[in-house]
Protein backbone atom coordinates (compact mmCIF):
# COMPACT_ATOMS: atom_id res chain seq x y z
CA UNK A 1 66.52 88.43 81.88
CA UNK A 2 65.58 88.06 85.51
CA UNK A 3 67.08 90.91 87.52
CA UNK A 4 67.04 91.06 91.09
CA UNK A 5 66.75 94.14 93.50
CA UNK A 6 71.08 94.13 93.46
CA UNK A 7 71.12 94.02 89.35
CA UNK A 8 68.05 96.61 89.31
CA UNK A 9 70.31 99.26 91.59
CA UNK A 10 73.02 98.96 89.37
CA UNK A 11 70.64 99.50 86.36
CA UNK A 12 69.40 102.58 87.91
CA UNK A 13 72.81 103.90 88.83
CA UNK A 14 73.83 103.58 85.36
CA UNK A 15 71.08 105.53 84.05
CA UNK A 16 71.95 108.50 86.99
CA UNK A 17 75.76 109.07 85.79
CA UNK A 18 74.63 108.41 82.06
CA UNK A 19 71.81 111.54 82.85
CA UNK A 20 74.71 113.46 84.74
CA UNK A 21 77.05 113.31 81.84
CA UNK A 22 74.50 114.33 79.35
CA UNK A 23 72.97 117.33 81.53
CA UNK A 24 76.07 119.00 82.81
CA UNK A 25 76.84 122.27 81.01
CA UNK A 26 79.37 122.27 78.58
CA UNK A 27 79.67 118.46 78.79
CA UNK A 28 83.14 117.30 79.52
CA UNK A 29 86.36 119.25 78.95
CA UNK A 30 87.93 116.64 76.71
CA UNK A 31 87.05 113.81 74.74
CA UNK A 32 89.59 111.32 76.23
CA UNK A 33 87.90 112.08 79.64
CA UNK A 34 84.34 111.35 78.28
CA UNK A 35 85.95 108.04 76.59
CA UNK A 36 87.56 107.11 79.96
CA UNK A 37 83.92 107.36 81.74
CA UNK A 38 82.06 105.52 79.07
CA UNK A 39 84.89 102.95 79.10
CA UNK A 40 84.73 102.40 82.64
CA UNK A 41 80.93 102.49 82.81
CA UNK A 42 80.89 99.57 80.40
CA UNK A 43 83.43 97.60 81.72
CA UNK A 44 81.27 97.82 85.22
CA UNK A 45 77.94 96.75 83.65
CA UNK A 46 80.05 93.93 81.66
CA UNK A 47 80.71 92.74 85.07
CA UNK A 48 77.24 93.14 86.35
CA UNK A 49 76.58 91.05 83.52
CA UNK A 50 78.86 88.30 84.16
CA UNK A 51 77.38 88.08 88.01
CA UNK A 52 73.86 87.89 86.52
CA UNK A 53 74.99 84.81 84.15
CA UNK A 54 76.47 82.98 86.90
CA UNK A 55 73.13 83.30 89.08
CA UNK A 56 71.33 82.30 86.46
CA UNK A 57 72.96 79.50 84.69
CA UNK A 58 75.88 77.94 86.77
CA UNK A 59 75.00 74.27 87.51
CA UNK A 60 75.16 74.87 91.00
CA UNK A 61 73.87 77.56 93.53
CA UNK A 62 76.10 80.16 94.54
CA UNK A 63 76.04 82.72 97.18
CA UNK A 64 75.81 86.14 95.98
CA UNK A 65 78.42 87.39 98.61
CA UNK A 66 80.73 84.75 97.78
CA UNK A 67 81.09 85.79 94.02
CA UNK A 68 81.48 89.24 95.10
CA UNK A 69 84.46 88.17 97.77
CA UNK A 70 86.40 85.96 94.79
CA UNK A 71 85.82 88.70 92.59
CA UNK A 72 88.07 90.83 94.67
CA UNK A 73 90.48 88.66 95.63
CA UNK A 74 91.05 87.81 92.22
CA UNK A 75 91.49 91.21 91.40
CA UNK A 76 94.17 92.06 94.22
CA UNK A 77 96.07 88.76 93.30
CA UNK A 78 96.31 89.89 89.26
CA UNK A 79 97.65 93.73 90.92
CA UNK A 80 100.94 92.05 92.45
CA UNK A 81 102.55 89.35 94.69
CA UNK A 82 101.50 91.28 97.89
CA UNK A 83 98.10 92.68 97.50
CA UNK A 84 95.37 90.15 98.59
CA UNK A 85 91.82 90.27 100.33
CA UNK A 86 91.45 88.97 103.93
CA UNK A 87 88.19 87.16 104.64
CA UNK A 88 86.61 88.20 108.63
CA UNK A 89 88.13 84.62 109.78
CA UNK A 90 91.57 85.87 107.57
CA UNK A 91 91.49 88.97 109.07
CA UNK A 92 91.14 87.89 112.65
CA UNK A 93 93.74 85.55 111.93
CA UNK A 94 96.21 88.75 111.13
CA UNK A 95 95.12 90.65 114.07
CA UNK A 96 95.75 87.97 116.41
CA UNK A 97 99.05 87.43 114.83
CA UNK A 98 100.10 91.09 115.02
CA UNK A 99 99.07 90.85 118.89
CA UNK A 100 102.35 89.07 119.47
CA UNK A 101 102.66 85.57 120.85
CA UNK A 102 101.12 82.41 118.29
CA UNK A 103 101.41 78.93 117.46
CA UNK A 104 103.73 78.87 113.95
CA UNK A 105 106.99 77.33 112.00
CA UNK A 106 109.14 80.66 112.02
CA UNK A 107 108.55 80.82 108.56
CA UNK A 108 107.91 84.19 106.29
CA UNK A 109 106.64 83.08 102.67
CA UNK A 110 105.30 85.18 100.13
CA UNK A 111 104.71 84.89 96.09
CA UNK A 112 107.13 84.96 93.17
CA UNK A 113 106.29 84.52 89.93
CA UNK A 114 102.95 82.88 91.04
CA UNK A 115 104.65 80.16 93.50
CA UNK A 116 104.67 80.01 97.70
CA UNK A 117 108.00 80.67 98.36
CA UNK A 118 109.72 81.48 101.28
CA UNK A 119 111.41 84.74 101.96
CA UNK A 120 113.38 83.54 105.13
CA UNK A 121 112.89 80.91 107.82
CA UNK A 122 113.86 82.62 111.14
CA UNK A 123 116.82 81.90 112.85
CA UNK A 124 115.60 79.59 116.20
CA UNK A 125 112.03 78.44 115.23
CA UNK A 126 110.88 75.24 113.94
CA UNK A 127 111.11 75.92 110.20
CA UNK A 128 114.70 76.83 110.69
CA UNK A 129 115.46 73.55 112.67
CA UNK A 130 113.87 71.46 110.27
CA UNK A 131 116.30 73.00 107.54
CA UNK A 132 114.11 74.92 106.05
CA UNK A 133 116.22 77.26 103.86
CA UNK A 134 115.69 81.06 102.02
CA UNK A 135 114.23 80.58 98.27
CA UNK A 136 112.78 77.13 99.15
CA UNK A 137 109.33 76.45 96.94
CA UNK A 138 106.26 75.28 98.83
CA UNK A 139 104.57 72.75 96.54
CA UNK A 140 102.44 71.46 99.73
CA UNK A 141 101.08 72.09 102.91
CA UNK A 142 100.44 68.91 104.25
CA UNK A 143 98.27 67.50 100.99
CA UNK A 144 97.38 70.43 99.74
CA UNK A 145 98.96 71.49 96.75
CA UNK A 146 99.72 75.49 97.01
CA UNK A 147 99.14 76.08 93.14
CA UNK A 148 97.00 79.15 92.84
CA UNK A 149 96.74 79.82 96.57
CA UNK A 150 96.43 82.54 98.01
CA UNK A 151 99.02 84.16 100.75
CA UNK A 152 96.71 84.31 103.36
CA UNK A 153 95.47 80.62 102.98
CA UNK A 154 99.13 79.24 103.20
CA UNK A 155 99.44 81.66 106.49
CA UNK A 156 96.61 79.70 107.81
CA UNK A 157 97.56 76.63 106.94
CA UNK A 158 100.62 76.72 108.33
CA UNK A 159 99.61 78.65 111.83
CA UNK A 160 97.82 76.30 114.53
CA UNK A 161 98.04 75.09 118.28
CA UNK A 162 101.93 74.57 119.72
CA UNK A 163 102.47 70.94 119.31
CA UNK A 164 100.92 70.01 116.25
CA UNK A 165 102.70 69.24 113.32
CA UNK A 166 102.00 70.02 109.61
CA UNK A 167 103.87 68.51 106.87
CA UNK A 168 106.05 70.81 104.04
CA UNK A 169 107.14 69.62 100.89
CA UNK A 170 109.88 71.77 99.18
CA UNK A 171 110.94 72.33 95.68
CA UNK A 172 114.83 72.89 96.36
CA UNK A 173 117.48 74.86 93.65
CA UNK A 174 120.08 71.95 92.84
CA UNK A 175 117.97 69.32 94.47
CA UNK A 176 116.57 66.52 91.79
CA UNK A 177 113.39 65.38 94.16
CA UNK A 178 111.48 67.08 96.24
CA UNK A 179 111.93 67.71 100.01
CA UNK A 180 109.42 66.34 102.35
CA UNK A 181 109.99 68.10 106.17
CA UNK A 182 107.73 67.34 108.98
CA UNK A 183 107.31 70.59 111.91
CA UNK A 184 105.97 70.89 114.63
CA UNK A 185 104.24 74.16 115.29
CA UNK A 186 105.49 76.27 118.78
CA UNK A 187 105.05 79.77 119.86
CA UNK A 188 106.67 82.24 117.87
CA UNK A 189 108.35 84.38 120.57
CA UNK A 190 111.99 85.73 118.74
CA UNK A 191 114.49 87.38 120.11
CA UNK A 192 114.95 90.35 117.54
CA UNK A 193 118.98 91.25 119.03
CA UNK A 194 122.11 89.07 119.43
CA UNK A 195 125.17 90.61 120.04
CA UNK A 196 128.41 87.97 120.04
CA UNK A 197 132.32 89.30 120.29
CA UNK A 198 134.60 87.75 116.64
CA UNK A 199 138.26 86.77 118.35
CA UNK A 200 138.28 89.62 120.86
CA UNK A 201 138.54 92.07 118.60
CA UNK A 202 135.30 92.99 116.55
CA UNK A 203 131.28 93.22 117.09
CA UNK A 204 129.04 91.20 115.71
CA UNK A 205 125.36 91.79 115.94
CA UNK A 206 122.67 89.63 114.16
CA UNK A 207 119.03 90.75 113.76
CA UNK A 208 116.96 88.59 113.35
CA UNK A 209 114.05 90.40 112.45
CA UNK A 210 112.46 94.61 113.12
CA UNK A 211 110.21 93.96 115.56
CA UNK A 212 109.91 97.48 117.63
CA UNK A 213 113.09 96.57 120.24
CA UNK A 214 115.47 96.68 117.46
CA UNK A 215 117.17 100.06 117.66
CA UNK A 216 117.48 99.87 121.39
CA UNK A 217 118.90 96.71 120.91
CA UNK A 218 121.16 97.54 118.62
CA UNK A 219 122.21 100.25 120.80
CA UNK A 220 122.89 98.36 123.89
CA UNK A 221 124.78 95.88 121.72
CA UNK A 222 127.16 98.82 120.77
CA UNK A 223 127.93 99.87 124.35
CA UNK A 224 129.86 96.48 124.13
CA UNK A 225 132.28 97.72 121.57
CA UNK A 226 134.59 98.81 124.25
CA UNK A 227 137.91 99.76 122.19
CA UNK A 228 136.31 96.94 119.46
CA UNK A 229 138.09 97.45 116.32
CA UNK A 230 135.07 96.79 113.88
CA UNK A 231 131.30 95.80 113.21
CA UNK A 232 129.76 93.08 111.55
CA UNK A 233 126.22 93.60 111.11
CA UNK A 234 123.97 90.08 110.18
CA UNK A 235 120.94 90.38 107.97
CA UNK A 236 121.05 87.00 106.22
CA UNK A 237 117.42 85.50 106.51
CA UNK A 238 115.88 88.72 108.20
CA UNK A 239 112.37 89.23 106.65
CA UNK A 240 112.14 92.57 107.44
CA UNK A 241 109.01 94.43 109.93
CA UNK A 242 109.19 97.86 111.28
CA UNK A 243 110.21 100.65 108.35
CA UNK A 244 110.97 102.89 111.34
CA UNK A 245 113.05 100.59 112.94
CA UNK A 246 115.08 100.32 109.68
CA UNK A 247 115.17 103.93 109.85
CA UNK A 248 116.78 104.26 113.34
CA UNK A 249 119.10 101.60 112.71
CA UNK A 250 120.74 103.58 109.59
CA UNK A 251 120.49 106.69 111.53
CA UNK A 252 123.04 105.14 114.07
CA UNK A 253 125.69 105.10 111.36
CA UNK A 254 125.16 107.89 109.28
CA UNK A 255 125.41 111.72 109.78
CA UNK A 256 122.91 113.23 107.37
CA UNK A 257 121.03 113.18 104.22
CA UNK A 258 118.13 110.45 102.67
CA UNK A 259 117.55 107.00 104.54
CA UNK A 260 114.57 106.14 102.20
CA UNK A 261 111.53 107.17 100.41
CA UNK A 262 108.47 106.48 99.31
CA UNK A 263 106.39 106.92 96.24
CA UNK A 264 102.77 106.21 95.71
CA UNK A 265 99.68 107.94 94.23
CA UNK A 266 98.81 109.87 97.24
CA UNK A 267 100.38 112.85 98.22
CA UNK A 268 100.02 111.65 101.59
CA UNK A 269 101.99 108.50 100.92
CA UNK A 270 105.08 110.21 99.29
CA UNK A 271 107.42 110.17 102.46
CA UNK A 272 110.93 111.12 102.60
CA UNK A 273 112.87 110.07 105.42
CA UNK A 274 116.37 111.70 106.55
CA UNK A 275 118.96 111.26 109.29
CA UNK A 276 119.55 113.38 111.66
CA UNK A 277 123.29 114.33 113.19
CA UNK A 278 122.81 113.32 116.74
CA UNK A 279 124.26 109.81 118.13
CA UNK A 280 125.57 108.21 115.56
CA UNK A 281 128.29 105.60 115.26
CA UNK A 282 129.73 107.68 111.78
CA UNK A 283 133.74 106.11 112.31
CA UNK A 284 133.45 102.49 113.40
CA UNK A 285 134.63 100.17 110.21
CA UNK A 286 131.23 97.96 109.31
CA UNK A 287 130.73 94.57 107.17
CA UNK A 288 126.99 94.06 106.47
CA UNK A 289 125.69 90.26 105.60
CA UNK A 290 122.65 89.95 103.37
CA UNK A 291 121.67 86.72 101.41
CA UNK A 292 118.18 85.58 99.74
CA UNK A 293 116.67 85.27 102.81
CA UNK A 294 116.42 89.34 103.60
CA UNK A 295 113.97 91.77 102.80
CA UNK A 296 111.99 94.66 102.94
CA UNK A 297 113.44 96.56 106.21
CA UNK A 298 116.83 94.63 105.67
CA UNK A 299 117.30 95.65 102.14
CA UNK A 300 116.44 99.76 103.20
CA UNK A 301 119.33 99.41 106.08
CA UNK A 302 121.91 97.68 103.71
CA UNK A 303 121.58 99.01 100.65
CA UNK A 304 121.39 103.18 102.46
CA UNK A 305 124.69 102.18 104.13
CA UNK A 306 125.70 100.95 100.49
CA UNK A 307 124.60 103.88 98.67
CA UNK A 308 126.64 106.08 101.19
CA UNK A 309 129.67 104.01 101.49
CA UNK A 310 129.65 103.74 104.99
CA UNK A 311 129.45 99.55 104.85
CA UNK A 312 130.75 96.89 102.37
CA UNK A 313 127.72 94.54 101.73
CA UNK A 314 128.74 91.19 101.53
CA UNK A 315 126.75 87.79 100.83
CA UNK A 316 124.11 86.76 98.15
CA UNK A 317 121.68 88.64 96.20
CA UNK A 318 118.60 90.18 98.93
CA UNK A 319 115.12 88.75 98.16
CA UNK A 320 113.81 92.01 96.55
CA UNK A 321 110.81 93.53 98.31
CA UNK A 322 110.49 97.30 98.01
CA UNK A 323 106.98 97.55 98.02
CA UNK A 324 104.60 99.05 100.89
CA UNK A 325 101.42 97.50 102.05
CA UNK A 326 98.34 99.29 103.73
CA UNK A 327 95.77 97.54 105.35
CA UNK A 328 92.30 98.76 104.86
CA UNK A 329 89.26 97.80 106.34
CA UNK A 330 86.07 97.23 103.68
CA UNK A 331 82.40 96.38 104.41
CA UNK A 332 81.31 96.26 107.73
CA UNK A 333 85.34 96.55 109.49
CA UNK A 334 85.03 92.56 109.59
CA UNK A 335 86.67 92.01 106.35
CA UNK A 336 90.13 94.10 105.15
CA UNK A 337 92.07 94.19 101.65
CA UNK A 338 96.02 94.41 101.97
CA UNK A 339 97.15 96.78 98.94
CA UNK A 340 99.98 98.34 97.62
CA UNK A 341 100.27 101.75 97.98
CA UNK A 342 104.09 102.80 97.32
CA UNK A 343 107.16 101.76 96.45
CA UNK A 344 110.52 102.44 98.40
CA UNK A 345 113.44 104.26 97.19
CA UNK A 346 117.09 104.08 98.33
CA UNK A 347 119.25 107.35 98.91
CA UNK A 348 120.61 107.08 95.23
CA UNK A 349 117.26 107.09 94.13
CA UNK A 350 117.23 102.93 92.85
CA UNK A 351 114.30 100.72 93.71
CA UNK A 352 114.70 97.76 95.43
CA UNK A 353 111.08 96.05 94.04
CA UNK A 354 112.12 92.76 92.08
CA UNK A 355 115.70 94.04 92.04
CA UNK A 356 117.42 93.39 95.79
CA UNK A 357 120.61 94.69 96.86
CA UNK A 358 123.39 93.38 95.28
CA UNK A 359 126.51 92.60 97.52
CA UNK A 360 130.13 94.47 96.95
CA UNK A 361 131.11 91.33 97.24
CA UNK A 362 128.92 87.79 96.38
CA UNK A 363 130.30 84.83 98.67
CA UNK A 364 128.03 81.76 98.61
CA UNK A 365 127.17 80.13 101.92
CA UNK A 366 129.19 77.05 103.14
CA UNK A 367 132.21 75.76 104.92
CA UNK A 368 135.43 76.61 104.18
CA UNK A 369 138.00 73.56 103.63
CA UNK A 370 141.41 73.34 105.55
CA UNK A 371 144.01 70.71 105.16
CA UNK A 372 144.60 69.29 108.36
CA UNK A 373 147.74 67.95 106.40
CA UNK A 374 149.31 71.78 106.20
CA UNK A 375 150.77 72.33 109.36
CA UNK A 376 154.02 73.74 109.99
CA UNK A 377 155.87 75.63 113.07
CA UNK A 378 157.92 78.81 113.30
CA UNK A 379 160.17 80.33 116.03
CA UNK A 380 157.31 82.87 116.25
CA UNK A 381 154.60 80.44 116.88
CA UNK A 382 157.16 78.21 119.67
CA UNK A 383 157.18 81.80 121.50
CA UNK A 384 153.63 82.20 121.63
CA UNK A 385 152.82 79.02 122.25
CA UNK A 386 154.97 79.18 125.44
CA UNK A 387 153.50 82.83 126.13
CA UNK A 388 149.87 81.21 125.90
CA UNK A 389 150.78 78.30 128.48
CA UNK A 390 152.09 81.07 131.06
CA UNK A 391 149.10 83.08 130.69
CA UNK A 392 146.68 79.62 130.48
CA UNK A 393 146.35 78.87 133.92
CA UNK A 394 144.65 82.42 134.66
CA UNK A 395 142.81 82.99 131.56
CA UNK A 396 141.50 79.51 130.94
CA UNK A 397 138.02 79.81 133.29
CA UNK A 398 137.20 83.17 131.51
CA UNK A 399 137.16 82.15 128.29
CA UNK A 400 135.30 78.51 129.10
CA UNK A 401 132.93 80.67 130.54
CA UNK A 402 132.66 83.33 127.66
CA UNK A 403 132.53 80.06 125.18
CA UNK A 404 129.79 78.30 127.63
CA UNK A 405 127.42 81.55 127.10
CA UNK A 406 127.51 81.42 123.42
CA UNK A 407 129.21 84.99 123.56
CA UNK A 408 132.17 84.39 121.62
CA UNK A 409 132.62 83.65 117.78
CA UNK A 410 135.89 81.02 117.37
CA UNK A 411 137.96 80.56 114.47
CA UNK A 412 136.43 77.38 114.22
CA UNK A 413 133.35 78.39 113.70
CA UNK A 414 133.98 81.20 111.21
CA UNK A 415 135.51 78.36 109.04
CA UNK A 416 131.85 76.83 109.37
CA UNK A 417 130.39 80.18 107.55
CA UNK A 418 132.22 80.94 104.45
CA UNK A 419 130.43 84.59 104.14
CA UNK A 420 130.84 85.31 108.16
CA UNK A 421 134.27 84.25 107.60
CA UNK A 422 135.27 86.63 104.58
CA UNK A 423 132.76 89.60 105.91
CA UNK A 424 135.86 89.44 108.77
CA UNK A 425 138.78 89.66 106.30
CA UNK A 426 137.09 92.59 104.65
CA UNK A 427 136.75 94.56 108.24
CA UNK A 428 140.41 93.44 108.84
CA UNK A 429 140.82 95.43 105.97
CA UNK A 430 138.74 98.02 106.60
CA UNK A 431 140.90 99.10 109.90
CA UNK A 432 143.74 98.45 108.27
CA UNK A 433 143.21 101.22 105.47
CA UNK A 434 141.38 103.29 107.99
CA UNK A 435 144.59 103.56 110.49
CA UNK A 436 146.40 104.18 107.68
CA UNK A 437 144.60 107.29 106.73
């Protein structure tokens, strides 16, 4: 068999750990350590095997750097959904896209049970415009067929200059035929915080993803509470981002104790994170909102206020990522593997990997129906209604204006959102029972 100077190294490696083995006193400890070396030394030169085989005989030539690469991304793809290897042009791809601004659809995909899915299209991009929606299967990018692709190679399919236009087709729950959207690609600039008033009376804030502004976001969004009766807090289609924004969001609302941890095989990577007792918002009644669409970072802030009580979770089933990622540079620093490392763990000690937070209460999304037939009058509503047309003439401008800015939340439109709409039902509750007490 022809070796090479690569195959020849590996030869002579062998033969130093098998000399090693032999000549160090007392041999091993224990027989199932010896077993696991000899085990993993032949399962390496089976390998070095399989490399020589494919030099030698596959019909055509192939670079010796190139089996090596597949090699490994095969093996990261078998570990889990999230672990992959990033080629140099891959990996200069995720730098640049971790810089901030670049040309994209607003969509976060990742892999379930071996298919492109997508986690959550954000709120105000293209993907979300073109009706893109949570759980949505990618069969194609343009005409390429995303069976057995990799994460990274959708990413960069999808990613290109603003203003060019790349063609999805969707596999849909409920939907017989398959959904063909065109979308043109823009710049990817989102604005993490939006903080709206629900009929005068309550806070809602919707985050729309944890980039590193959330907490202070959140924060200045609170200062508008102002004698607010209640907080609605949106997560529905939030992918997730910063863990330590997560934290700091949690810590507003809580006094004390666990936020989350996290396990892995390194000491170093088992993390415990707490509250701590300084400024938080511990009193003010909460609704959270969580549907397929959120993950990671949205599933630590929900399901810790869960697991202490302190907000009822309402909505759809989360998407189920409690993993961690590192990314580690190999080779030269040109190329990098993204691996799993740990998993997170919720205050009560439940994982959130494959599982998701499950609401307190489930409410699909949709409209909610009213008869414009069932109408009727009482002597209470003839009073308002003459009370309103006094006060009219001086309140009318405000509220056009307040409407105008997009900073108010109508009745009509919580009949448009069936889960916004009983998320404020429950907080009506909520400060009900709580003046009570």
């Amino acid at each position: 068999m022809r070796k090479d100077g690569r195959f020849i190294f590996i030869g002579f490696l062998f033969a130093f750990i098998a000399l090693f083995l032999v000549l160090t006193p007392g041999g091993l400890k224990a027989n199932t350590e010896e077993n696991g070396i000899v085990t993993r030394l032949e399962s390496i030169k089976k390998f070095e095997e399989v490399l020589s085989i494919i030099q030698q005989r596959y019909v055509d030539d192939v670079n010796f750097e190139d089996i090596i690469n597949k090699a490994i991304d095969g093996l990261l793809k078998n570990l889990d959904a999230h672990s992959s290897f990033m080629s140099n042009e891959e990996y200069d791809e995720f730098q640049i896209k971790m810089s901030g601004e670049f040309g994209g659809l607003g969509i976060v995909v990742g892999l379930r049970d071996g298919a492109l899915t997508v986690i959550s299209p954000i709120d105000d991009t293209p993907a979300s415009k073109a009706g893109v929606k949570a759980q949505d299967i990618i069969l194609k990018i343009d005409d390429r067929s995303t069976i057995d692709m990799g994460l990274n190679e959708a990413v960069s399919l999808m990613r290109g200059e603003p203003g060019t236009s790349v063609t999805l087709t969707l596999i849909r729950k409920n939907e017989q035929k398959p959904i063909v959207v065109e979308i043109e690609r823009d710049i990817i600039n989102i604005k993490s915080v939006e903080t709206k008033s629900i009929e005068g009376e309550h806070l809602y804030i919707k985050i729309k993803s944890f980039d590193k502004n959330v907490v202070e976001g959140v924060k200045e969004g609170l200062k508008q509470l102002n004698g607010k009766k209640g907080l609605i807090l949106d997560l529905r289609n939030n992918p997730g981002g910063d863990l330590y924004q997560a934290i700091g969001l949690v810590d507003l609302f809580i006094d004390s104790g666990v936020i989350v941890s996290q396990k892995g095989k390194l000491k170093s990577e088992n993390i415990v994170y707490e509250a701590r007792s300084r400024g938080t918002y511990k009193d003010i009644p909460m609704v959270v909102l969580v549907n397929g669409g959120s993950a990671s970072a949205s599933e630590i802030v929900s399901g810790a206020l869960q697991d202490y009580n302190r907000a009822i979770i309402v909505g759809e089933n989360s998407f189920g990522k409690g993993s961690v990622q590192q990314i580690i540079e190999v080779g030269s620093g040109k190329e990098a593997i993204r691996l799993t490392v740990a998993r997170y763990y919720l205050p009560s000690g439940r994982t959130i990997q494959a599982v998701g937070i499950e609401p307190d209460v489930k409410v699909k999304n949709g409209k909610i129906e009213v008869d414009e037939d069932d109408f009727s009058i009482r002597e209470r509503d003839l009073k308002l209604h003459l009370k309103e047309e006094l006060d009219k003439t001086s309140k009318s401008e405000v509220k056009e204006n307040l409407e105008e800015s997009g900073d108010i939340i109508s009745n009509e439109d919580l009949y448009e959102d069936a889960q916004l709409k009983t998320a404020v039902d429950i907080l009506k509750s909520l400060i009900i029972i709580q003046g009570r007490k």
